[in-house]
C-alpha atoms as a PDB file:
ATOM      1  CA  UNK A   1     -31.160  13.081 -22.770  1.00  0.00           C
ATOM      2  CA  UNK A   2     -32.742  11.917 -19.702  1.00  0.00           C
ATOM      3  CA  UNK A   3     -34.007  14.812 -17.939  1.00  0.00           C
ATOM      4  CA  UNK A   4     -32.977  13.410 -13.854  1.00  0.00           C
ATOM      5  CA  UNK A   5     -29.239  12.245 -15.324  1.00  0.00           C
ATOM      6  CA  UNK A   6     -28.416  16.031 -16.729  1.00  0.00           C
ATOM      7  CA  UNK A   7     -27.552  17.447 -13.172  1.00  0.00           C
ATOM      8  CA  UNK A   8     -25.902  14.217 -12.208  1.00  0.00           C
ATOM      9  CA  UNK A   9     -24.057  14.381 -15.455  1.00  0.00           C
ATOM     10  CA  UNK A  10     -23.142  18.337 -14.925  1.00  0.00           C
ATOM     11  CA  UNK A  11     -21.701  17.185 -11.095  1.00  0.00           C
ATOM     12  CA  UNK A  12     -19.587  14.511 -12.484  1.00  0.00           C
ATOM     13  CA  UNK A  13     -18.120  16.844 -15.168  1.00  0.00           C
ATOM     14  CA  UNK A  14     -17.239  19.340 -12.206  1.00  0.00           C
ATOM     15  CA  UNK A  15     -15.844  16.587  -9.614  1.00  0.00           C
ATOM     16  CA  UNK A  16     -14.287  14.583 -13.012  1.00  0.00           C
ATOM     17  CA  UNK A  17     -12.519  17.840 -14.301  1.00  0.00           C
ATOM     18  CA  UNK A  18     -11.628  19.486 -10.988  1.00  0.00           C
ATOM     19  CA  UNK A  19      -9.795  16.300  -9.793  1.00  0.00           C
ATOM     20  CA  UNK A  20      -7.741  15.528 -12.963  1.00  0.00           C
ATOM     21  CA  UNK A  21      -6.981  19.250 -12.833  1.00  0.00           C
ATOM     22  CA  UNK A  22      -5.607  18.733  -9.332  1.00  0.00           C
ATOM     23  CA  UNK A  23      -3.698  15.305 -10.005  1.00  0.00           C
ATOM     24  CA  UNK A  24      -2.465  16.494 -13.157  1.00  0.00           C
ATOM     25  CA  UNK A  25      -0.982  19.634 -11.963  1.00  0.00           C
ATOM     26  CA  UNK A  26       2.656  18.727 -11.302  1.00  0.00           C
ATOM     27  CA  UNK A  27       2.857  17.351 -14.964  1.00  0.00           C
ATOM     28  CA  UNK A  28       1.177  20.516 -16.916  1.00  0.00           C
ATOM     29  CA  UNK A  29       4.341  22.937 -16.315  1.00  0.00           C
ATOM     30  CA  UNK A  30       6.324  20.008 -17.085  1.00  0.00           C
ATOM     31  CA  UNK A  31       4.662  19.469 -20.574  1.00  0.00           C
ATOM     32  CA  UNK A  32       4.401  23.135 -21.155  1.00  0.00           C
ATOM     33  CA  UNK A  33       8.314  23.174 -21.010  1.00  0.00           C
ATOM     34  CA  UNK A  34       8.580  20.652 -23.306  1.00  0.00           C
ATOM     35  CA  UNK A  35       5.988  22.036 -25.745  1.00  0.00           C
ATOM     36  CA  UNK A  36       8.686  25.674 -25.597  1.00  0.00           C
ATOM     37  CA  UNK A  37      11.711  23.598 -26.122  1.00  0.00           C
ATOM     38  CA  UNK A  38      10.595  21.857 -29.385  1.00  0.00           C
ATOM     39  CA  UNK A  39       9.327  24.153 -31.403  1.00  0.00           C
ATOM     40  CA  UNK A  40       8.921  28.198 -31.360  1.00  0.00           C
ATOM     41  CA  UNK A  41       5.437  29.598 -30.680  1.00  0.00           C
ATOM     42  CA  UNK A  42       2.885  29.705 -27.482  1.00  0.00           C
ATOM     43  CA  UNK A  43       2.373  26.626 -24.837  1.00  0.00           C
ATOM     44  CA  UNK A  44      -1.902  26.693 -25.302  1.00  0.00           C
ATOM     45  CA  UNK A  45      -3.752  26.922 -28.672  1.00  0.00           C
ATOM     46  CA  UNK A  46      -7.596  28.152 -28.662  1.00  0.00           C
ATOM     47  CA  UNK A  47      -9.399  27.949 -31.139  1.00  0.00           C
ATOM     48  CA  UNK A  48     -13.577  28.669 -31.542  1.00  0.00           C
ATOM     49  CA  UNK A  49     -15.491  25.764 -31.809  1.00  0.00           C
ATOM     50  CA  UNK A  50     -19.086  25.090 -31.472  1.00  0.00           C
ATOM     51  CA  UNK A  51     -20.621  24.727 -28.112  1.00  0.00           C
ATOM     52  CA  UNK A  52     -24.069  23.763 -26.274  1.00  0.00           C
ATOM     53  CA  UNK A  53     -27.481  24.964 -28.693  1.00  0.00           C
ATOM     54  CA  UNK A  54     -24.596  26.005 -31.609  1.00  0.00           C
ATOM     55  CA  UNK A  55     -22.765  28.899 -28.766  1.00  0.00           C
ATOM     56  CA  UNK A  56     -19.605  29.158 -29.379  1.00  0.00           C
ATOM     57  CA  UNK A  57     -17.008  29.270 -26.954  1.00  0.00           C
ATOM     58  CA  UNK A  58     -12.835  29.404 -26.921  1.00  0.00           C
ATOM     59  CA  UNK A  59     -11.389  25.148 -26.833  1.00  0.00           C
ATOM     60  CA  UNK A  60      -7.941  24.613 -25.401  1.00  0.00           C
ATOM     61  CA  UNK A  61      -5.263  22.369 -26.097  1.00  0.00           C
ATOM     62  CA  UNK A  62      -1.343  21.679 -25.948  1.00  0.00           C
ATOM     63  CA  UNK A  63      -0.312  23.102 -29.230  1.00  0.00           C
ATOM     64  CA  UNK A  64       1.333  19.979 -31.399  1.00  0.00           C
ATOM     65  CA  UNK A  65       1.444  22.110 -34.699  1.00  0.00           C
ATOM     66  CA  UNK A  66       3.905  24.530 -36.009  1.00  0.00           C
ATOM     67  CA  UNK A  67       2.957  27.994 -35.162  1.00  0.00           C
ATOM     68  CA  UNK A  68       2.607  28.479 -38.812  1.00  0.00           C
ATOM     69  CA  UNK A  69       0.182  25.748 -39.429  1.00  0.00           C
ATOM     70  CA  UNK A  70      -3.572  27.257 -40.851  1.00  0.00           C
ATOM     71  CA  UNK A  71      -6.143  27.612 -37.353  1.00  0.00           C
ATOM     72  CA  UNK A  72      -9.171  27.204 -38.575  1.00  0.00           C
ATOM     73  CA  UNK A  73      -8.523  23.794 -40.691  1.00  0.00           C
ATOM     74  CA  UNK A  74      -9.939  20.140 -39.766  1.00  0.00           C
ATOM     75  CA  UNK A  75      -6.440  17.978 -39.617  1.00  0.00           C
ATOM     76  CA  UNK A  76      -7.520  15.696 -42.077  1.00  0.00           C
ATOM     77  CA  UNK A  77      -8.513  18.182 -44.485  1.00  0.00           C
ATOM     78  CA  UNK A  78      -4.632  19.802 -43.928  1.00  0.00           C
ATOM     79  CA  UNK A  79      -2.583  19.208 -47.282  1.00  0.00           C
ATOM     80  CA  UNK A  80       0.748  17.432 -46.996  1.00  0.00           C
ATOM     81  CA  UNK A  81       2.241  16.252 -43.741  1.00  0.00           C
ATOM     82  CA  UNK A  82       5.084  18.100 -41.384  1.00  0.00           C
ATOM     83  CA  UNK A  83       2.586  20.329 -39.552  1.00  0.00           C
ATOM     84  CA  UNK A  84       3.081  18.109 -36.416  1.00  0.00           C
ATOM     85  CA  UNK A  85       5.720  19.187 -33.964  1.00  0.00           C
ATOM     86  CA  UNK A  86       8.324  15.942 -32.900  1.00  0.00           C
ATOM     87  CA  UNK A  87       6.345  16.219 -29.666  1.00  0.00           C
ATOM     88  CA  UNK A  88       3.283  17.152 -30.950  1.00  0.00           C
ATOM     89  CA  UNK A  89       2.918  13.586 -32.636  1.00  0.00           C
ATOM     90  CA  UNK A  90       3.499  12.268 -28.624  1.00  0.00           C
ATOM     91  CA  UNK A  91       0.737  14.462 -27.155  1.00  0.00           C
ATOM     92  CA  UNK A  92      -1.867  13.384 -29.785  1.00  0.00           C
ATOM     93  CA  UNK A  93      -1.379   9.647 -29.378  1.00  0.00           C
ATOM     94  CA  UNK A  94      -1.298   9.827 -25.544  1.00  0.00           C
ATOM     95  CA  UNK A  95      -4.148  12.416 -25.895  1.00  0.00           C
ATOM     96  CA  UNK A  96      -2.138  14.387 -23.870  1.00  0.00           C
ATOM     97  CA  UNK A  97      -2.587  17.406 -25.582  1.00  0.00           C
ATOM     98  CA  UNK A  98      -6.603  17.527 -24.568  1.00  0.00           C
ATOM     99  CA  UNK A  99      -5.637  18.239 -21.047  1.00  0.00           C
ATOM    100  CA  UNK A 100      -6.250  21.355 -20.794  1.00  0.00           C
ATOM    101  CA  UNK A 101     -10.087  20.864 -22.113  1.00  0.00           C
ATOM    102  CA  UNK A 102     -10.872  19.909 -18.258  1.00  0.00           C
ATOM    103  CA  UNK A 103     -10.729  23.779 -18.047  1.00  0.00           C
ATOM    104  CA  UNK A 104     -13.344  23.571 -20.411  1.00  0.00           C
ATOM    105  CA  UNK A 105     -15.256  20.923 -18.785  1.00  0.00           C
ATOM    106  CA  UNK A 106     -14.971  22.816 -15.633  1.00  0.00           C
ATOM    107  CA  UNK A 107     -16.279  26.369 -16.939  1.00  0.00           C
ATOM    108  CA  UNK A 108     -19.218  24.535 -18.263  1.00  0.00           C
ATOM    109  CA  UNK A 109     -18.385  24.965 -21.885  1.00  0.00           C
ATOM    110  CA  UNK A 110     -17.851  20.876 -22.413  1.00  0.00           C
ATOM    111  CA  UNK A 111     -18.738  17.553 -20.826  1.00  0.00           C
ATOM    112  CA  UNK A 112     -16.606  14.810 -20.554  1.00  0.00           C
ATOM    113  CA  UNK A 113     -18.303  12.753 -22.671  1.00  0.00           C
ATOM    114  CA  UNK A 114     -20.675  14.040 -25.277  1.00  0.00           C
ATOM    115  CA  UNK A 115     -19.964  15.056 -29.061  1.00  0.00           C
ATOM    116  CA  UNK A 116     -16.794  16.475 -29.990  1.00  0.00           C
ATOM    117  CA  UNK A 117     -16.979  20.217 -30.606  1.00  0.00           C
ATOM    118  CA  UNK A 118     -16.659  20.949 -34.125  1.00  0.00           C
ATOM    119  CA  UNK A 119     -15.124  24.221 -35.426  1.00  0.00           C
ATOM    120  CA  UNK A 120     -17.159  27.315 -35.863  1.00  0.00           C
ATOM    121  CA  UNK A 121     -16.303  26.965 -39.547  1.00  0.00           C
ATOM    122  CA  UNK A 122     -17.777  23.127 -39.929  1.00  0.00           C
ATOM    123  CA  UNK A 123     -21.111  24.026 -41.351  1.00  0.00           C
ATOM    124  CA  UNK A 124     -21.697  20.830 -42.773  1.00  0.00           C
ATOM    125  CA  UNK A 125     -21.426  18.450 -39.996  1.00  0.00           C
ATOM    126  CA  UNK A 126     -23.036  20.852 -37.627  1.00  0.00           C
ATOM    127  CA  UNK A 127     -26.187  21.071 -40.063  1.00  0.00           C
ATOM    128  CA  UNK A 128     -26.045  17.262 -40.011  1.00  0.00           C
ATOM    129  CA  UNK A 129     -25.933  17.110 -35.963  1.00  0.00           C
ATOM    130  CA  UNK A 130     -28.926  19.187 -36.132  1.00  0.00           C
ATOM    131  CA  UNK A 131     -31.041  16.323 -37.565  1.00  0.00           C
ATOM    132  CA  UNK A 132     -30.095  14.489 -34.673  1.00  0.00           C
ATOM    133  CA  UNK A 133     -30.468  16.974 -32.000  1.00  0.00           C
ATOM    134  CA  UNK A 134     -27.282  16.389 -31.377  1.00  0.00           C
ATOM    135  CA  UNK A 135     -25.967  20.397 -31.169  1.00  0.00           C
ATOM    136  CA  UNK A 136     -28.233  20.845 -28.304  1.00  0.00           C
ATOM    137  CA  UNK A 137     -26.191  19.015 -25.349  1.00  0.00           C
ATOM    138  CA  UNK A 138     -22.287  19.912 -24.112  1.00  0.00           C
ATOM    139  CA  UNK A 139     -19.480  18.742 -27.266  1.00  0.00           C
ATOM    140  CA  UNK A 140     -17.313  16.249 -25.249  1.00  0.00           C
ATOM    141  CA  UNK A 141     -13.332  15.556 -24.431  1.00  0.00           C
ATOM    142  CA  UNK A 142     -14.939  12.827 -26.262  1.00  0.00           C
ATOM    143  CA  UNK A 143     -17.580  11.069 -26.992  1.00  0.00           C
ATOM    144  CA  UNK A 144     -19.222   7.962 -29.396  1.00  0.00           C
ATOM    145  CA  UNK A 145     -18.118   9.037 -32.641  1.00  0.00           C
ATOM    146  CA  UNK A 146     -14.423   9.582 -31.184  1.00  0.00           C
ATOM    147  CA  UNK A 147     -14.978   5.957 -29.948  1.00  0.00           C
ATOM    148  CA  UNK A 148     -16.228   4.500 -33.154  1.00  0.00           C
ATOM    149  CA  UNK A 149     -13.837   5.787 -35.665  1.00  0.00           C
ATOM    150  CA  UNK A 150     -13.461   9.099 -35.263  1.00  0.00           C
ATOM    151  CA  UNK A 151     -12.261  11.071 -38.476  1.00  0.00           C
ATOM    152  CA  UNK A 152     -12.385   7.800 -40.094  1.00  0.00           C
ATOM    153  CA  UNK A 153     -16.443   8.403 -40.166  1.00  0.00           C
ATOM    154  CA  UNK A 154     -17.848  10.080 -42.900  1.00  0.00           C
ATOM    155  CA  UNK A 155     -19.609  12.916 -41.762  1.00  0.00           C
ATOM    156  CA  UNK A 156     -23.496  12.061 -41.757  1.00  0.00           C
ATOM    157  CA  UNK A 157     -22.229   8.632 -40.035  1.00  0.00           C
ATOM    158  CA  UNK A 158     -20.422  10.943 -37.141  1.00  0.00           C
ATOM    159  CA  UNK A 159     -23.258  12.822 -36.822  1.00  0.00           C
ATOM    160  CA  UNK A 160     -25.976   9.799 -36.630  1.00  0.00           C
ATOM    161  CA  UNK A 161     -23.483   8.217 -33.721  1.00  0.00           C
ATOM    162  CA  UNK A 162     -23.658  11.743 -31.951  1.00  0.00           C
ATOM    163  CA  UNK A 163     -27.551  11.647 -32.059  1.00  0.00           C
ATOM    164  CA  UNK A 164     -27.256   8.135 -30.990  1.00  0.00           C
ATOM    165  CA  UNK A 165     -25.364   9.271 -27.779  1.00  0.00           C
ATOM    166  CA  UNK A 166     -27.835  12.140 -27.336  1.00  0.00           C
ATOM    167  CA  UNK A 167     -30.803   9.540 -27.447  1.00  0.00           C
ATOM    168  CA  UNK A 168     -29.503   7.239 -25.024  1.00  0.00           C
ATOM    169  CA  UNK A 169     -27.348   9.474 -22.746  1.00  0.00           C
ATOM    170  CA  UNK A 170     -26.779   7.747 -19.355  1.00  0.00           C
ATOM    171  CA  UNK A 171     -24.218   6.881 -16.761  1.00  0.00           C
ATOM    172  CA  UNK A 172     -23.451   3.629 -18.362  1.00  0.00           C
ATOM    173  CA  UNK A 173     -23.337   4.971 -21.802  1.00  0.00           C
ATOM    174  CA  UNK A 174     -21.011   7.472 -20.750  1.00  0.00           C
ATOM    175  CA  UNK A 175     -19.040   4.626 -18.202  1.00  0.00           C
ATOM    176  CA  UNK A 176     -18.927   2.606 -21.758  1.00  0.00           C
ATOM    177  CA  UNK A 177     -17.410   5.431 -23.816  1.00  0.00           C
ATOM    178  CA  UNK A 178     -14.574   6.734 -20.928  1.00  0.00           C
ATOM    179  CA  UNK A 179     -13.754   3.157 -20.871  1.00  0.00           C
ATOM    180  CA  UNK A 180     -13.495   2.840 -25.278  1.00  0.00           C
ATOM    181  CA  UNK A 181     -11.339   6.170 -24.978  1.00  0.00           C
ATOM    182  CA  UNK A 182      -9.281   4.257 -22.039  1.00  0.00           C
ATOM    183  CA  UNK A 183      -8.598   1.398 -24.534  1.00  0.00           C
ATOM    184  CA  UNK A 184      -7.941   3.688 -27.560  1.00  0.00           C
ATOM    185  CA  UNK A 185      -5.390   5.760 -26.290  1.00  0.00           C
ATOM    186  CA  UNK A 186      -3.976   2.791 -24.553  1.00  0.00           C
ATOM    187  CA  UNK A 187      -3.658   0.989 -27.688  1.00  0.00           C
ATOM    188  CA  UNK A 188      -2.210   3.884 -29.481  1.00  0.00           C
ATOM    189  CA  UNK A 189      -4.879   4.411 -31.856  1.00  0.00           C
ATOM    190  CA  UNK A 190      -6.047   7.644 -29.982  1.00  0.00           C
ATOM    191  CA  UNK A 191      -5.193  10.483 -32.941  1.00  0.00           C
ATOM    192  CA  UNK A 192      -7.451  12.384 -34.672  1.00  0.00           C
ATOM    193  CA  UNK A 193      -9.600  15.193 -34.768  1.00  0.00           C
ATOM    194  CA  UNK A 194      -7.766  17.707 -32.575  1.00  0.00           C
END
């Protein structure tokens, strides 16, 4: 990562995450409500996932699974369908449900753009991240795997696209990825990993 970018990078993250907290703040209660009145369970779900130099650290989201639904289990590895709530399937596609990650971004535990965090229980594609340096900057609300496919990717393919990112970290690689994530959840095809 280019050394003079990180604390212009860290200062967007704060000024990025602290004004979509503050615009977005009339529509969280809102979506919380909705969240209680489809399905029984809790508003947030947290889950560990792996942070900055392999710390981990506590990820928040808008829960869009059953309550019952297994924590610590990659989506697509999740046998048979029905763990999405009716409104759940809603938040993914409008990414909605990532919201509250700009709590993360603000704590310092995430970037907006960087690689997404994997679960503390992914050993294999944070040993392949390693090869590529790529577990030693902030995971992302996204990044350029979640731009280039996402969990489409097989996993030494994800991790050689987050090493890419690390490599050639900048404010118009970053620009070029907000704007990809723009045009995938615009175009509906913004579900995945989450």
């Amino acid at each position: 990562m280019n050394k003079m970018y990180k604390p212009v990078k860290r200062l967007l993250d704060v000024v990025i995450s602290s004004a979509g907290l503050t615009v977005l703040l009339p529509l969280l209660p809102l979506i919380a409500a909705a969240i209680k009145l489809d399905s029984p369970g809790a508003v947030f779900f947290k889950q560990c996932r792996v942070g900055k130099d392999k710390s981990l650290f506590w990820l928040y989201k808008f829960r869009t699974m059953r309550s019952d639904t297994p924590r610590d289990v990659p989506t697509h590895l999740m046998a048979g369908g029905g763990h999405i709530t009716r409104l759940g399937g809603f938040l993914r596609r409008s990414s909605a449900d990532e919201l509250p990650q700009l709590w993360n971004i603000l704590r310092g535990d995430m970037s907006v753009v960087g690689p997404r965090p994997a679960l503390w229980n992914q050993d294999d594609l944070i040993a392949e991240r390693e090869k590529y340096g790529a577990n030693a900057v902030r995971p992302g609300l996204t990044g350029l795997a979640q731009v280039m496919g996402r969990d489409e990717l097989p996993i030494p393919a994800k991790a050689r696209y987050d090493g890419d990112y690390v490599k050639n970290t900048g404010i118009l690689s970053d620009l070029g990825i907000m704007l990809k994530t723009v045009a995938n959840v615009l175009s509906a095809k913004g579900i995945a990993d989450r």
